[in-house]
PDB file of N, CA and C in Angstrom:
ATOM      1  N   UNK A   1       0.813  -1.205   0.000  1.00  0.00           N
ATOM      2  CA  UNK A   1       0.000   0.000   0.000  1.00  0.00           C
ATOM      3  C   UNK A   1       0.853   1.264   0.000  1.00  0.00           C
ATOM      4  N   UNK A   2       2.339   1.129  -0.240  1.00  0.00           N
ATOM      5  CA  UNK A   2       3.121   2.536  -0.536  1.00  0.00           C
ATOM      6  C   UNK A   2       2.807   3.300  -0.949  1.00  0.00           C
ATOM      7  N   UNK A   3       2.635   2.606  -2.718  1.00  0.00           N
ATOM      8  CA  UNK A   3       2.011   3.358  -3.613  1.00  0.00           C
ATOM      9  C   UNK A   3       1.386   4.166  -3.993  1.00  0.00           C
ATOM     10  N   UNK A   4       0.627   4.216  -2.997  1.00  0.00           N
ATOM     11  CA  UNK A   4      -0.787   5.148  -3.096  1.00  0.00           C
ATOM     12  C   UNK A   4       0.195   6.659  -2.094  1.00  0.00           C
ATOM     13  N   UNK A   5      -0.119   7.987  -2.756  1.00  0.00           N
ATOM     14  CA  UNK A   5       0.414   9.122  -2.342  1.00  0.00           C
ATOM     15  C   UNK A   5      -0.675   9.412  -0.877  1.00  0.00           C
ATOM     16  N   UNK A   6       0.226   9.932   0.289  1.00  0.00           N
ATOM     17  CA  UNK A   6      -0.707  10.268   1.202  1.00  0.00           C
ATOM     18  C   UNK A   6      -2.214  11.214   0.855  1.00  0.00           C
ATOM     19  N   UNK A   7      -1.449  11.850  -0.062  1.00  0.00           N
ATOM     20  CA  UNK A   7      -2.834  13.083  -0.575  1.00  0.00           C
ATOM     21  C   UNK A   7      -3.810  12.078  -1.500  1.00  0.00           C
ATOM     22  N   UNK A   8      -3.442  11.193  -1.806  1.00  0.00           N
ATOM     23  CA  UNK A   8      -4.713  10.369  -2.206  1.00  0.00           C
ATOM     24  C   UNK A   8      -5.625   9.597  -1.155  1.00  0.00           C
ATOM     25  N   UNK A   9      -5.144   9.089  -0.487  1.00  0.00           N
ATOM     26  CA  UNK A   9      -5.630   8.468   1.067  1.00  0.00           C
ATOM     27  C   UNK A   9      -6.602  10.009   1.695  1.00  0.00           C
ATOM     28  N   UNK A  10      -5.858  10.208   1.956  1.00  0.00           N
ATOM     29  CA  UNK A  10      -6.519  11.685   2.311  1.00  0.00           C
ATOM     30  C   UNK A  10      -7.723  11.809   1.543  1.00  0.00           C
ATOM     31  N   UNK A  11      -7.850  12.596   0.050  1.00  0.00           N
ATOM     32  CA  UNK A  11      -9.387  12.989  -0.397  1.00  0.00           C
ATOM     33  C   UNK A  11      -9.600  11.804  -0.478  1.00  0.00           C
ATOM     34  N   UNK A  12      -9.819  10.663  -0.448  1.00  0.00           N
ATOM     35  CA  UNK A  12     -10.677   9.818   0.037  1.00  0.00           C
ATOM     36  C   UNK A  12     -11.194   9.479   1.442  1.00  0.00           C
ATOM     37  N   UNK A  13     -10.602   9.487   2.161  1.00  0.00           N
ATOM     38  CA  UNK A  13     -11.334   9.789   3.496  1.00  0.00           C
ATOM     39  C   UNK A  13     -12.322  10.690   3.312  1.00  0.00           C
ATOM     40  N   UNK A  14     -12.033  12.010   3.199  1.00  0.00           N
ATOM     41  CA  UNK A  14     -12.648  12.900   3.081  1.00  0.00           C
ATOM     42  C   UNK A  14     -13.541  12.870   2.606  1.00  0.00           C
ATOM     43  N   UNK A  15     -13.546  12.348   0.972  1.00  0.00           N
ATOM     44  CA  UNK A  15     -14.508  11.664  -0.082  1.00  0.00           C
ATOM     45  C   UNK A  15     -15.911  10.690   0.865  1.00  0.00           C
ATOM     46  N   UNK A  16     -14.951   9.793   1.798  1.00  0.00           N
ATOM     47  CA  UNK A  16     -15.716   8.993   2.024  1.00  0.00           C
ATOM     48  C   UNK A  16     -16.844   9.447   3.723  1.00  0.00           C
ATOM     49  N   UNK A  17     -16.144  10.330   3.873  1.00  0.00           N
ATOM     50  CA  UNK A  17     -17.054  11.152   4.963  1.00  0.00           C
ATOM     51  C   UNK A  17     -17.779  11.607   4.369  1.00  0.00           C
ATOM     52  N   UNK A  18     -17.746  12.562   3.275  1.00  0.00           N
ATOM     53  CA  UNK A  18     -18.709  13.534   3.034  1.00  0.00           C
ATOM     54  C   UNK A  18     -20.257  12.316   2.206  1.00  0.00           C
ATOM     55  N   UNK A  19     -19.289  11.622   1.576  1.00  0.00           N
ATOM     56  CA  UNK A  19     -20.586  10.415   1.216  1.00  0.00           C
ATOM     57  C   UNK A  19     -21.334   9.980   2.150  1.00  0.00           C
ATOM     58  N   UNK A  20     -20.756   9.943   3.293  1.00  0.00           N
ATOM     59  CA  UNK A  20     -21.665   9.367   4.318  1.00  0.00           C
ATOM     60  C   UNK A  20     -22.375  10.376   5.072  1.00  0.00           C
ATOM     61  N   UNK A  21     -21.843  11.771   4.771  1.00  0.00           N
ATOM     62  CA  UNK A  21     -23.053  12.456   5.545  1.00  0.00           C
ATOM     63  C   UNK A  21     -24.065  12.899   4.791  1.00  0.00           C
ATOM     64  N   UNK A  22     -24.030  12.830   3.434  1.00  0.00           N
ATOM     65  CA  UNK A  22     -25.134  12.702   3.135  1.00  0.00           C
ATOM     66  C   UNK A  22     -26.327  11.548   2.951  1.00  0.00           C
ATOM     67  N   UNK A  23     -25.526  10.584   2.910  1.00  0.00           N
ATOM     68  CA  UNK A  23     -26.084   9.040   3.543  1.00  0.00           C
ATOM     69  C   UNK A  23     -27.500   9.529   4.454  1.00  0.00           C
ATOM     70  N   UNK A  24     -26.571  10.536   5.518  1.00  0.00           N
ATOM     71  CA  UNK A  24     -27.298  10.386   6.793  1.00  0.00           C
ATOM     72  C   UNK A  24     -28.864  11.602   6.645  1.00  0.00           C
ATOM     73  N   UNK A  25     -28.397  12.389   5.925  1.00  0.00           N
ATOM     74  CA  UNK A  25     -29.203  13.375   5.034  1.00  0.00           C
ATOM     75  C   UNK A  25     -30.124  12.907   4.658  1.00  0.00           C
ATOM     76  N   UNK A  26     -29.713  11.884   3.252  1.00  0.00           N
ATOM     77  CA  UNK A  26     -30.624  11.394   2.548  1.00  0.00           C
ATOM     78  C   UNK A  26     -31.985  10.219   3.434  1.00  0.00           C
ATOM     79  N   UNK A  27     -31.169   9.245   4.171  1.00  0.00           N
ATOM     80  CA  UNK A  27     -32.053   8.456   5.199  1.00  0.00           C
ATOM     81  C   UNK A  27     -32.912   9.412   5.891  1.00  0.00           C
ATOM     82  N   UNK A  28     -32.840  10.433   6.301  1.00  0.00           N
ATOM     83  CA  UNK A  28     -33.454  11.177   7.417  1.00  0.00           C
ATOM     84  C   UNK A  28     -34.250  11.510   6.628  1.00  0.00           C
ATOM     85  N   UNK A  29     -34.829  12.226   4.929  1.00  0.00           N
ATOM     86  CA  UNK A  29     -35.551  12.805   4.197  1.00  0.00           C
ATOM     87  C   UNK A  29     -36.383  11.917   3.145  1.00  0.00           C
ATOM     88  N   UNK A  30     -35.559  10.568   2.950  1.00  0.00           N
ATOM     89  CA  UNK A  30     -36.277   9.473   1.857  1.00  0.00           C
ATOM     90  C   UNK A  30     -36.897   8.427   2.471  1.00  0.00           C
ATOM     91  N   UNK A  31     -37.626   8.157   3.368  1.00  0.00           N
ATOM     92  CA  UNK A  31     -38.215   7.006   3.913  1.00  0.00           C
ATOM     93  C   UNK A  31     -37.917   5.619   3.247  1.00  0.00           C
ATOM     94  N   UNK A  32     -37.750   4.930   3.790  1.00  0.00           N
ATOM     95  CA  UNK A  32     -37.930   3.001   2.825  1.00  0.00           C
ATOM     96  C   UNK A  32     -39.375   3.363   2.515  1.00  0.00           C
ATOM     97  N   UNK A  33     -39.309   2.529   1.358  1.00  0.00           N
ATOM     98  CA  UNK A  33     -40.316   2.508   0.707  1.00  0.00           C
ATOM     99  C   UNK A  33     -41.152   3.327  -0.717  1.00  0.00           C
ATOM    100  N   UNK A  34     -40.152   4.677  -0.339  1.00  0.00           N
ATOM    101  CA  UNK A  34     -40.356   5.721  -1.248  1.00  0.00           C
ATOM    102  C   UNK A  34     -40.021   4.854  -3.007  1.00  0.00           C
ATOM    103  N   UNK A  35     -41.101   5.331  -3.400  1.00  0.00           N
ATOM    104  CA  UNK A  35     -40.951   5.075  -4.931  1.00  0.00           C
ATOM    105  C   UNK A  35     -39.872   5.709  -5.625  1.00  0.00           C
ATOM    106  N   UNK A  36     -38.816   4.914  -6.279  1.00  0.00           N
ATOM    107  CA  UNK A  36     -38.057   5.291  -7.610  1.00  0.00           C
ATOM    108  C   UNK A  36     -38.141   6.622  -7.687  1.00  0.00           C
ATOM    109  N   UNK A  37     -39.754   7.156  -8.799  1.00  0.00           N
ATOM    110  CA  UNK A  37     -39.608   8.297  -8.879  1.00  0.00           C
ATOM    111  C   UNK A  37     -39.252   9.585  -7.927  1.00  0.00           C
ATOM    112  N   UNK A  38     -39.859   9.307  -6.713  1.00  0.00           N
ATOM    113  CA  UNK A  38     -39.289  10.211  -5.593  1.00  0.00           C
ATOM    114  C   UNK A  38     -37.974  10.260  -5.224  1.00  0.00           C
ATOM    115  N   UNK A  39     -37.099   8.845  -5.027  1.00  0.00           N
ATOM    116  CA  UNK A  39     -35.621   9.025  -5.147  1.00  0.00           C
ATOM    117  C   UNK A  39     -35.186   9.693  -6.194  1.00  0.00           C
ATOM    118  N   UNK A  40     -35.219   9.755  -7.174  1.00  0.00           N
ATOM    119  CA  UNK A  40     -34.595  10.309  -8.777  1.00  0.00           C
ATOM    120  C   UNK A  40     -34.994  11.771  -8.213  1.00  0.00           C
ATOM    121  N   UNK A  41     -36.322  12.299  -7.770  1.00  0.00           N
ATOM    122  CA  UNK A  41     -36.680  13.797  -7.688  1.00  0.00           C
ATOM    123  C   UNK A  41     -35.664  14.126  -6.405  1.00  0.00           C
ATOM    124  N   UNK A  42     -35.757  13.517  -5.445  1.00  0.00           N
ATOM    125  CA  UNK A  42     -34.722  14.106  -4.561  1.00  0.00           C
ATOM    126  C   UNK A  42     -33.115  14.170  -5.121  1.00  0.00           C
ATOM    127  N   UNK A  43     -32.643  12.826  -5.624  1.00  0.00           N
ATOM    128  CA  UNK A  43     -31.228  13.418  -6.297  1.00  0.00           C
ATOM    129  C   UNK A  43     -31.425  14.354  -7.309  1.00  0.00           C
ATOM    130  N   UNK A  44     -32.212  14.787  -8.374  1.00  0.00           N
ATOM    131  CA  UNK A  44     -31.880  15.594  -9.174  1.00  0.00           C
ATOM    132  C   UNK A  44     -32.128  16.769  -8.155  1.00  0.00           C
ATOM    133  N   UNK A  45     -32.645  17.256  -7.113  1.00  0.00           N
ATOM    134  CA  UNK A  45     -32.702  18.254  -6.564  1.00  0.00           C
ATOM    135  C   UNK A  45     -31.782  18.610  -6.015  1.00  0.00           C
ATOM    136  N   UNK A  46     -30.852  17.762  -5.607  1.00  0.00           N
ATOM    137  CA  UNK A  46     -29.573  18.139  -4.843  1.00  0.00           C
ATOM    138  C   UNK A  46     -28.191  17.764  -6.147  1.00  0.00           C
ATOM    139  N   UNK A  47     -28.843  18.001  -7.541  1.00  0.00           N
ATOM    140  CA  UNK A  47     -27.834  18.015  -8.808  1.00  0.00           C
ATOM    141  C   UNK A  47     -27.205  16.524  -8.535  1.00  0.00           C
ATOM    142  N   UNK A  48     -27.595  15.770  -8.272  1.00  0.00           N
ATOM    143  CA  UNK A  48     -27.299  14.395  -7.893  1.00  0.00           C
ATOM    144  C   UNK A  48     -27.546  13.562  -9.112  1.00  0.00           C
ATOM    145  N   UNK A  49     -27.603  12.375  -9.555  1.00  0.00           N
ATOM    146  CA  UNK A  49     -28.382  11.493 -10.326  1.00  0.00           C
ATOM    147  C   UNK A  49     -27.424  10.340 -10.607  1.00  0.00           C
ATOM    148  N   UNK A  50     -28.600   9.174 -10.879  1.00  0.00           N
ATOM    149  CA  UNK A  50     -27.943   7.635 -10.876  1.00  0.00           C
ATOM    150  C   UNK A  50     -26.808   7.397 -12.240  1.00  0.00           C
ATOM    151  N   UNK A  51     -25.531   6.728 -11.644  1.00  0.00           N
ATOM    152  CA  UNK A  51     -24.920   6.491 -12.861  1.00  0.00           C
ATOM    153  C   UNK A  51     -24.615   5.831 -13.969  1.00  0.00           C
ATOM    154  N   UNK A  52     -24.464   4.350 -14.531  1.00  0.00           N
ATOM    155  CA  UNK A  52     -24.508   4.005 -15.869  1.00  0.00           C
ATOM    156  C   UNK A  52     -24.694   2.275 -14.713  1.00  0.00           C
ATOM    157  N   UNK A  53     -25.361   1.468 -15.997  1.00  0.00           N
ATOM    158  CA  UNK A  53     -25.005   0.526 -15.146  1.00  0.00           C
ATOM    159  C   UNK A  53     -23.775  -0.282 -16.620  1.00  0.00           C
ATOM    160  N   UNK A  54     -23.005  -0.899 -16.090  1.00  0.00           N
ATOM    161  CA  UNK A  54     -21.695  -0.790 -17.239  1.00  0.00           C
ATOM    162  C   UNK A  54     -21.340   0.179 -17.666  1.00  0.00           C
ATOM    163  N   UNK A  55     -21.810   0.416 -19.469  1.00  0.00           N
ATOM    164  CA  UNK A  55     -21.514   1.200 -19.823  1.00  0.00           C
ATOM    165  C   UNK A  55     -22.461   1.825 -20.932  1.00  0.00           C
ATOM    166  N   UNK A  56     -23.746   1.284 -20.768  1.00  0.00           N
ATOM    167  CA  UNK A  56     -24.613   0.824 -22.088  1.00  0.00           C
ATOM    168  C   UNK A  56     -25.823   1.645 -21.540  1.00  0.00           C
ATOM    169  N   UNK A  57     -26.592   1.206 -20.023  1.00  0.00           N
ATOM    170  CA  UNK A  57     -28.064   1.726 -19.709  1.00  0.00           C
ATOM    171  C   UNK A  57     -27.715   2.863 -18.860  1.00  0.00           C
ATOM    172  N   UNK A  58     -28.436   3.925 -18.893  1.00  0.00           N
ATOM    173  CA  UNK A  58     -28.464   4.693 -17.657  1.00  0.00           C
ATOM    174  C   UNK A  58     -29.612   4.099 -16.749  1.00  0.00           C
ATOM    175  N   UNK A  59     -29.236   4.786 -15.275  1.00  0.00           N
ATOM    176  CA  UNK A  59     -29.730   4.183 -14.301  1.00  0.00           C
ATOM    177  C   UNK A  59     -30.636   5.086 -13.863  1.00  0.00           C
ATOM    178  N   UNK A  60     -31.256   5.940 -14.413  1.00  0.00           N
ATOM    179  CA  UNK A  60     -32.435   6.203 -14.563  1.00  0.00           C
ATOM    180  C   UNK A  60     -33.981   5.988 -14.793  1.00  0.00           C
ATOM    181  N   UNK A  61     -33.648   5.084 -15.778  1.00  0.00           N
ATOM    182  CA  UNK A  61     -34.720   3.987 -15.766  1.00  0.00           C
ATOM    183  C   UNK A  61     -35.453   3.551 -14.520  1.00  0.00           C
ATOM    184  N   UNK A  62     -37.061   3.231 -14.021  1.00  0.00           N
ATOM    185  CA  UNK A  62     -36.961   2.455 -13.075  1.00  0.00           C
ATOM    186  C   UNK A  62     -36.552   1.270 -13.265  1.00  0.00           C
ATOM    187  N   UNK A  63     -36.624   0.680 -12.140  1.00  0.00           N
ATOM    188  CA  UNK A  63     -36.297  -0.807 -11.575  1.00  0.00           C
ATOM    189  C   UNK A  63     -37.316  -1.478 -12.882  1.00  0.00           C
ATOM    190  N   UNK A  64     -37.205  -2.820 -13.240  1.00  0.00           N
ATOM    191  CA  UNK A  64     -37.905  -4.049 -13.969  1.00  0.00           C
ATOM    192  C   UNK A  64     -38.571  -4.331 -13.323  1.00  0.00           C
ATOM    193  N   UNK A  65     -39.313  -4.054 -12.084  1.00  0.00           N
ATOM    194  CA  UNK A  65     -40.321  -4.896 -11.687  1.00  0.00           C
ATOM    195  C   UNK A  65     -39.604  -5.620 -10.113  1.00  0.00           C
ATOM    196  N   UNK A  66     -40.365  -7.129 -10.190  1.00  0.00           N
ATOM    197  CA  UNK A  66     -39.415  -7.964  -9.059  1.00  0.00           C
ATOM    198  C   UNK A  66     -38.699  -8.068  -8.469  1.00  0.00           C
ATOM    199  N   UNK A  67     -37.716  -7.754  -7.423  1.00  0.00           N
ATOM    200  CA  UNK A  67     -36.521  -8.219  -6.903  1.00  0.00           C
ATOM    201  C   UNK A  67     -36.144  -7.087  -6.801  1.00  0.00           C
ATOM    202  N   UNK A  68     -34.515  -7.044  -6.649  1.00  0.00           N
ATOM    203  CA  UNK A  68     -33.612  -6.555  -6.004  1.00  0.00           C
ATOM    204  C   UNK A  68     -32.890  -5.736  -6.909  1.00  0.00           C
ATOM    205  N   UNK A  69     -32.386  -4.498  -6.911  1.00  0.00           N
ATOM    206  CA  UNK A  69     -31.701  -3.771  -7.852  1.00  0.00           C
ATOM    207  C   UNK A  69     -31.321  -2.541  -6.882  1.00  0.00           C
ATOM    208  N   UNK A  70     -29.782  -2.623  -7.425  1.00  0.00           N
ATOM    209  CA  UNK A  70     -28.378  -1.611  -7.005  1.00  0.00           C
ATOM    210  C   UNK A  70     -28.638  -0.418  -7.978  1.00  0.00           C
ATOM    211  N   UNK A  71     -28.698   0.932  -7.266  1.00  0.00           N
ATOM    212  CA  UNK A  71     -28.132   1.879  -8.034  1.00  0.00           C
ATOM    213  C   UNK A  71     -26.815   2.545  -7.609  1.00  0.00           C
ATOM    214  N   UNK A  72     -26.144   3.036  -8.313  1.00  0.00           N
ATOM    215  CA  UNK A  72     -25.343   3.994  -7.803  1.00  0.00           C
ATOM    216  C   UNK A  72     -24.880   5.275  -8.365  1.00  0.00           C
ATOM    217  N   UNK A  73     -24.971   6.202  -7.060  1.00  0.00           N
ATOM    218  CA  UNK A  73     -24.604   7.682  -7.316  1.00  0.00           C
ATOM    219  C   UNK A  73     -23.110   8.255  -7.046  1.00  0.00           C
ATOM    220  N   UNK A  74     -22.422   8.454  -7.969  1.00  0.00           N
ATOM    221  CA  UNK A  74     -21.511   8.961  -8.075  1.00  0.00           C
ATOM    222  C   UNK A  74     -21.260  10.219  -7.441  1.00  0.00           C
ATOM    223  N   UNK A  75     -20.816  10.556  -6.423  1.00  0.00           N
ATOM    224  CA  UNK A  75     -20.492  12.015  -5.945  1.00  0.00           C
ATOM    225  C   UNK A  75     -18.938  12.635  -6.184  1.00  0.00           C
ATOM    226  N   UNK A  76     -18.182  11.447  -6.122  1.00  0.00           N
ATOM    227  CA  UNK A  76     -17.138  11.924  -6.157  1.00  0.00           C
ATOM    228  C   UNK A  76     -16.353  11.231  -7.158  1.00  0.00           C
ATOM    229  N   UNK A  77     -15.117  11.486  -8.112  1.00  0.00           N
ATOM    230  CA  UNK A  77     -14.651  10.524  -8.950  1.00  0.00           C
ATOM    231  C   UNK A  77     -13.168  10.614  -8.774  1.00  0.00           C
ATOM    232  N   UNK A  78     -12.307   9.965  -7.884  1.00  0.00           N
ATOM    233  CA  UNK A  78     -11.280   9.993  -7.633  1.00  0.00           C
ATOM    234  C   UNK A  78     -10.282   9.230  -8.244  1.00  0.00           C
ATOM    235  N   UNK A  79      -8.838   9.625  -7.504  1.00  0.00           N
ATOM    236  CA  UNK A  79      -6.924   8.499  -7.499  1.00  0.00           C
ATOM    237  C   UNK A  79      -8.324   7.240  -6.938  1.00  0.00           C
ATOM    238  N   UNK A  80      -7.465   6.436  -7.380  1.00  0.00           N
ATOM    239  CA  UNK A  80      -8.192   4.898  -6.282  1.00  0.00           C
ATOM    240  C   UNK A  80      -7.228   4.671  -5.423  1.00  0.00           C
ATOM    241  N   UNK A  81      -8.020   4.262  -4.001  1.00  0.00           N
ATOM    242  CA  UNK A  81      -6.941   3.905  -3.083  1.00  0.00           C
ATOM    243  C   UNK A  81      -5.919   3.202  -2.554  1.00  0.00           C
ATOM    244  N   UNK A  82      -6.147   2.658  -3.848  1.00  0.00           N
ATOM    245  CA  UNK A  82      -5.712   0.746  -4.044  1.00  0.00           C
ATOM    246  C   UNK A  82      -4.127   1.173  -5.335  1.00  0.00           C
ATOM    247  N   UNK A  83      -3.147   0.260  -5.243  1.00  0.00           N
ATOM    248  CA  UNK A  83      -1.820   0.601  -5.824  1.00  0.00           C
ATOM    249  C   UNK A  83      -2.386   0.347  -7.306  1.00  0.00           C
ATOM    250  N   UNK A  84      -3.044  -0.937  -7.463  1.00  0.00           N
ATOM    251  CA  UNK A  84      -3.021  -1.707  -8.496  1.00  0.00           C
ATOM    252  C   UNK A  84      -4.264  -1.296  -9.072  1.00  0.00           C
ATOM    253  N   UNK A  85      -4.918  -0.171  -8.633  1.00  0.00           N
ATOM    254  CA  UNK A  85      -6.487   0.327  -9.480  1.00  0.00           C
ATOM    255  C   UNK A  85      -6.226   1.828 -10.325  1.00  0.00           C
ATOM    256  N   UNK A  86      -6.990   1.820 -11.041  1.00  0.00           N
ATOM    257  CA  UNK A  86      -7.048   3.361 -11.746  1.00  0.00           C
ATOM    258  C   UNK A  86      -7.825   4.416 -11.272  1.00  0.00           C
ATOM    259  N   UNK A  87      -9.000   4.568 -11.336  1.00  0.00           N
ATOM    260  CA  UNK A  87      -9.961   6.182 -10.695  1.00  0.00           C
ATOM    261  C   UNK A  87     -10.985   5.274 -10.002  1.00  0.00           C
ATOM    262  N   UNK A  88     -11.865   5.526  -9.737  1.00  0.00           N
ATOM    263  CA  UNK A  88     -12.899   5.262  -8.600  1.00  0.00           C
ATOM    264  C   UNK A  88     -13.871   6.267  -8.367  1.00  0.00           C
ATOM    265  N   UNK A  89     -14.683   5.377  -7.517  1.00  0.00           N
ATOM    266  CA  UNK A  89     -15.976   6.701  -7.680  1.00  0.00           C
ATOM    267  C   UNK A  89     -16.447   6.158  -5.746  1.00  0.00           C
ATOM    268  N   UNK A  90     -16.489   7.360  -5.368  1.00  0.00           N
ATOM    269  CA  UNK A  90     -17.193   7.193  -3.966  1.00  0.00           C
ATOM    270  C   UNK A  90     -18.624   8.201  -4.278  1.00  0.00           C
ATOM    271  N   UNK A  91     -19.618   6.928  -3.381  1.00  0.00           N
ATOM    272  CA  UNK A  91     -20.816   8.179  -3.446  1.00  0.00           C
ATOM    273  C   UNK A  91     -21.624   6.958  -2.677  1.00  0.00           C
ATOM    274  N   UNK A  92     -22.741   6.938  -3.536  1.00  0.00           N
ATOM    275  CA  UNK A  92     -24.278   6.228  -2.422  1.00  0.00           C
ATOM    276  C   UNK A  92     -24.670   5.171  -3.296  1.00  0.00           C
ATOM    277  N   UNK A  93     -24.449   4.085  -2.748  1.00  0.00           N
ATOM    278  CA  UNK A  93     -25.223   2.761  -3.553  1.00  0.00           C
ATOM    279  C   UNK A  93     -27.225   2.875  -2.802  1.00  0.00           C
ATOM    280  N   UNK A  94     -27.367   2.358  -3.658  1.00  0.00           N
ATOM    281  CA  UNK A  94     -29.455   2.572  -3.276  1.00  0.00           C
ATOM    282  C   UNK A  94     -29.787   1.400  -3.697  1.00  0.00           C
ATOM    283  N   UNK A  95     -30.217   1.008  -2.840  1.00  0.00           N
ATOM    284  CA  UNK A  95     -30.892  -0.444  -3.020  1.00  0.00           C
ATOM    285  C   UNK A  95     -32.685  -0.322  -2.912  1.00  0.00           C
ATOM    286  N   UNK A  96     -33.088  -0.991  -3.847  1.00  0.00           N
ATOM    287  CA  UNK A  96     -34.539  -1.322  -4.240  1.00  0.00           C
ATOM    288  C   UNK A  96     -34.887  -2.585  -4.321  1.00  0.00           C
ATOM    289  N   UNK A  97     -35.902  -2.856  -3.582  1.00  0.00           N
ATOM    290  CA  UNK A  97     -36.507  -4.030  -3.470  1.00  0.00           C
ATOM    291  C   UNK A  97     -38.529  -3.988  -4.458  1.00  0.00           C
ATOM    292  N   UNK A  98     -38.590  -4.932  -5.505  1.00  0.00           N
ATOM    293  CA  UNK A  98     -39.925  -4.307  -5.906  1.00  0.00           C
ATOM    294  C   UNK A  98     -39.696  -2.986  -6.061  1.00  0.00           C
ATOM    295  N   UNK A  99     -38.998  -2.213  -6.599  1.00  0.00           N
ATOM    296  CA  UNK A  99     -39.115  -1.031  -7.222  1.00  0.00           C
ATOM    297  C   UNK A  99     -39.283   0.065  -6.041  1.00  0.00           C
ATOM    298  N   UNK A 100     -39.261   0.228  -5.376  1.00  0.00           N
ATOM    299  CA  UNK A 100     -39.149   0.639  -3.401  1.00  0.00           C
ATOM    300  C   UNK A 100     -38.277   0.583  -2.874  1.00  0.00           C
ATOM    301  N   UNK A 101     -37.570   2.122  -2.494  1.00  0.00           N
ATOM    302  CA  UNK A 101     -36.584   2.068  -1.604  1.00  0.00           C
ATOM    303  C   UNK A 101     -36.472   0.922  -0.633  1.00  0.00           C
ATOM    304  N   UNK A 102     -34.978   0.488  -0.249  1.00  0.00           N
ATOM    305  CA  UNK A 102     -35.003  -0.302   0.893  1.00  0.00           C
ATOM    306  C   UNK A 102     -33.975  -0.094   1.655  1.00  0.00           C
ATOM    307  N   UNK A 103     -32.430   0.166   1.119  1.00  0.00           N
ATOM    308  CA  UNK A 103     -31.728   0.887   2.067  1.00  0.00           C
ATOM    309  C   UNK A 103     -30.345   1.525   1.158  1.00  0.00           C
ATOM    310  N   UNK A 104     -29.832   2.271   1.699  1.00  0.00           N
ATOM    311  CA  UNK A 104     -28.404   3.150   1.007  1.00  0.00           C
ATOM    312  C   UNK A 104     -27.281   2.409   1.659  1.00  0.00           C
ATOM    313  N   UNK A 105     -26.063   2.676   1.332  1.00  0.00           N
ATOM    314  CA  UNK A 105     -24.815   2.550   1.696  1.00  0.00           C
ATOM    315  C   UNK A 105     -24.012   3.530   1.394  1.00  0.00           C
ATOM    316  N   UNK A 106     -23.152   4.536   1.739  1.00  0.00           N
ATOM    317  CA  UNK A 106     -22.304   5.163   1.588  1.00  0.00           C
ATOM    318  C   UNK A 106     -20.824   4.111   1.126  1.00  0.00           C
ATOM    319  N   UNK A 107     -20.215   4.327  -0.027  1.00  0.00           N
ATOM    320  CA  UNK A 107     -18.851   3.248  -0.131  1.00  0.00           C
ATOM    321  C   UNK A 107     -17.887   3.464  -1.549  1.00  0.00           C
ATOM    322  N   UNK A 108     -17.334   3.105  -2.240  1.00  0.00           N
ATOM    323  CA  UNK A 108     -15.951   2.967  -3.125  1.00  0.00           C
ATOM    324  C   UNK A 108     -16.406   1.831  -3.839  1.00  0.00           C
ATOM    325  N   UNK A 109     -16.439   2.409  -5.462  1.00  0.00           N
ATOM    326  CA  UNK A 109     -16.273   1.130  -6.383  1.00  0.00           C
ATOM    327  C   UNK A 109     -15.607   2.169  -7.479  1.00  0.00           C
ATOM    328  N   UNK A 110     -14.930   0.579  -8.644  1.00  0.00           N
ATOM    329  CA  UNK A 110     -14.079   0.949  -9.239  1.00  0.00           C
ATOM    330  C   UNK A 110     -14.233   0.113 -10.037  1.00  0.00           C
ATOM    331  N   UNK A 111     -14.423   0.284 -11.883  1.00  0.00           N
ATOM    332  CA  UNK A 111     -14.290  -0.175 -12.814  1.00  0.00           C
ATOM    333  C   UNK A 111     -13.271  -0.816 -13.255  1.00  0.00           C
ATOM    334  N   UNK A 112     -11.857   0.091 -12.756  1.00  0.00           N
ATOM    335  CA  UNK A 112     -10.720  -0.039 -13.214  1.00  0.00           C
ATOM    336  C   UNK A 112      -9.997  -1.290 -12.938  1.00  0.00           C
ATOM    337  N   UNK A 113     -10.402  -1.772 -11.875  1.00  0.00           N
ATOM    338  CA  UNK A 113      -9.697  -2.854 -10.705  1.00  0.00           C
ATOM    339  C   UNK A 113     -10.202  -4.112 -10.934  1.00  0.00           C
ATOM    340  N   UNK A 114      -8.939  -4.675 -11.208  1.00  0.00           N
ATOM    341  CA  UNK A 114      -9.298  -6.024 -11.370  1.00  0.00           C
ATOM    342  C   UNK A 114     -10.109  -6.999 -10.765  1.00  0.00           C
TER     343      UNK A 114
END
C-alpha cells in the first residue's frame, strides 16, 4: 500500500465522509419505501443522479419490476486507493426491493480494478 500518495488516502477519506453524511441526510428525508420516482426527484434536486449501469443503460430507468436492484450515485470521482487500481468513484449505492426504496450505503467502487 506505498504506492498510493498520502494526498490520495486523504481525499478519500474525506470523499468517504462527506458520502456518508449525506447518507445520513438522505435516510433522514427518503423514507424506505419511497418510490423510484421520488428518489430520482430528490437526487436531481440536490444536482445528484444515478450512474450508468456498465456502460450501455443509464440508471435512470426504473427498476424491472421484481426483486432486487443496485443503483449507484456517483459524488465523487477519484486516485483509487488501491496501488493496483485506476480512478474510482465514492458516493451512495441505493438499493430497491420491488421497485421501493429499501436501504443506502455510503462506499468505493471501481471499474478499473481487477
Amino acid at each position: 500500500m506505498g504506492c498510493v500518495l498520502p494526498s490520495t488516502r486523504k481525499a478519500h477519506s474525506e470523499n468517504l465522509a462527506r458520502a456518508q453524511a449525506f447518507k445520513q441526510v438522505f435516510d433522514s428525508e427518503v423514507n424506505p419505501g419511497a418510490s423510484f420516482d421520488e428518489v430520482l426527484a430528490y437526487l436531481k434536486a440536490h444536482n445528484l443522479h444515478f450512474g450508468w449501469v456498465g456502460l450501455t443503460a443509464p440508471q435512470d430507468e426504473p427498476p424491472r419490476g421484481d426483486g432486487r436492484e443496485e443503483r449507484e450515485v456517483e459524488m465523487f470521482r477519484e486516485e483509487s486507493p488501491n496501488w493496483y487500481c485506476g480512478k474510482g468513484s465514492v458516493g451512495l449505492g441505493i438499493y430497491f426491493v420491488n421497485g421501493k426504496l429499501d436501504r443506502t450505503e455510503a462506499g468505493y467502487w471501481s471499474f478499473d480494478c481487477p
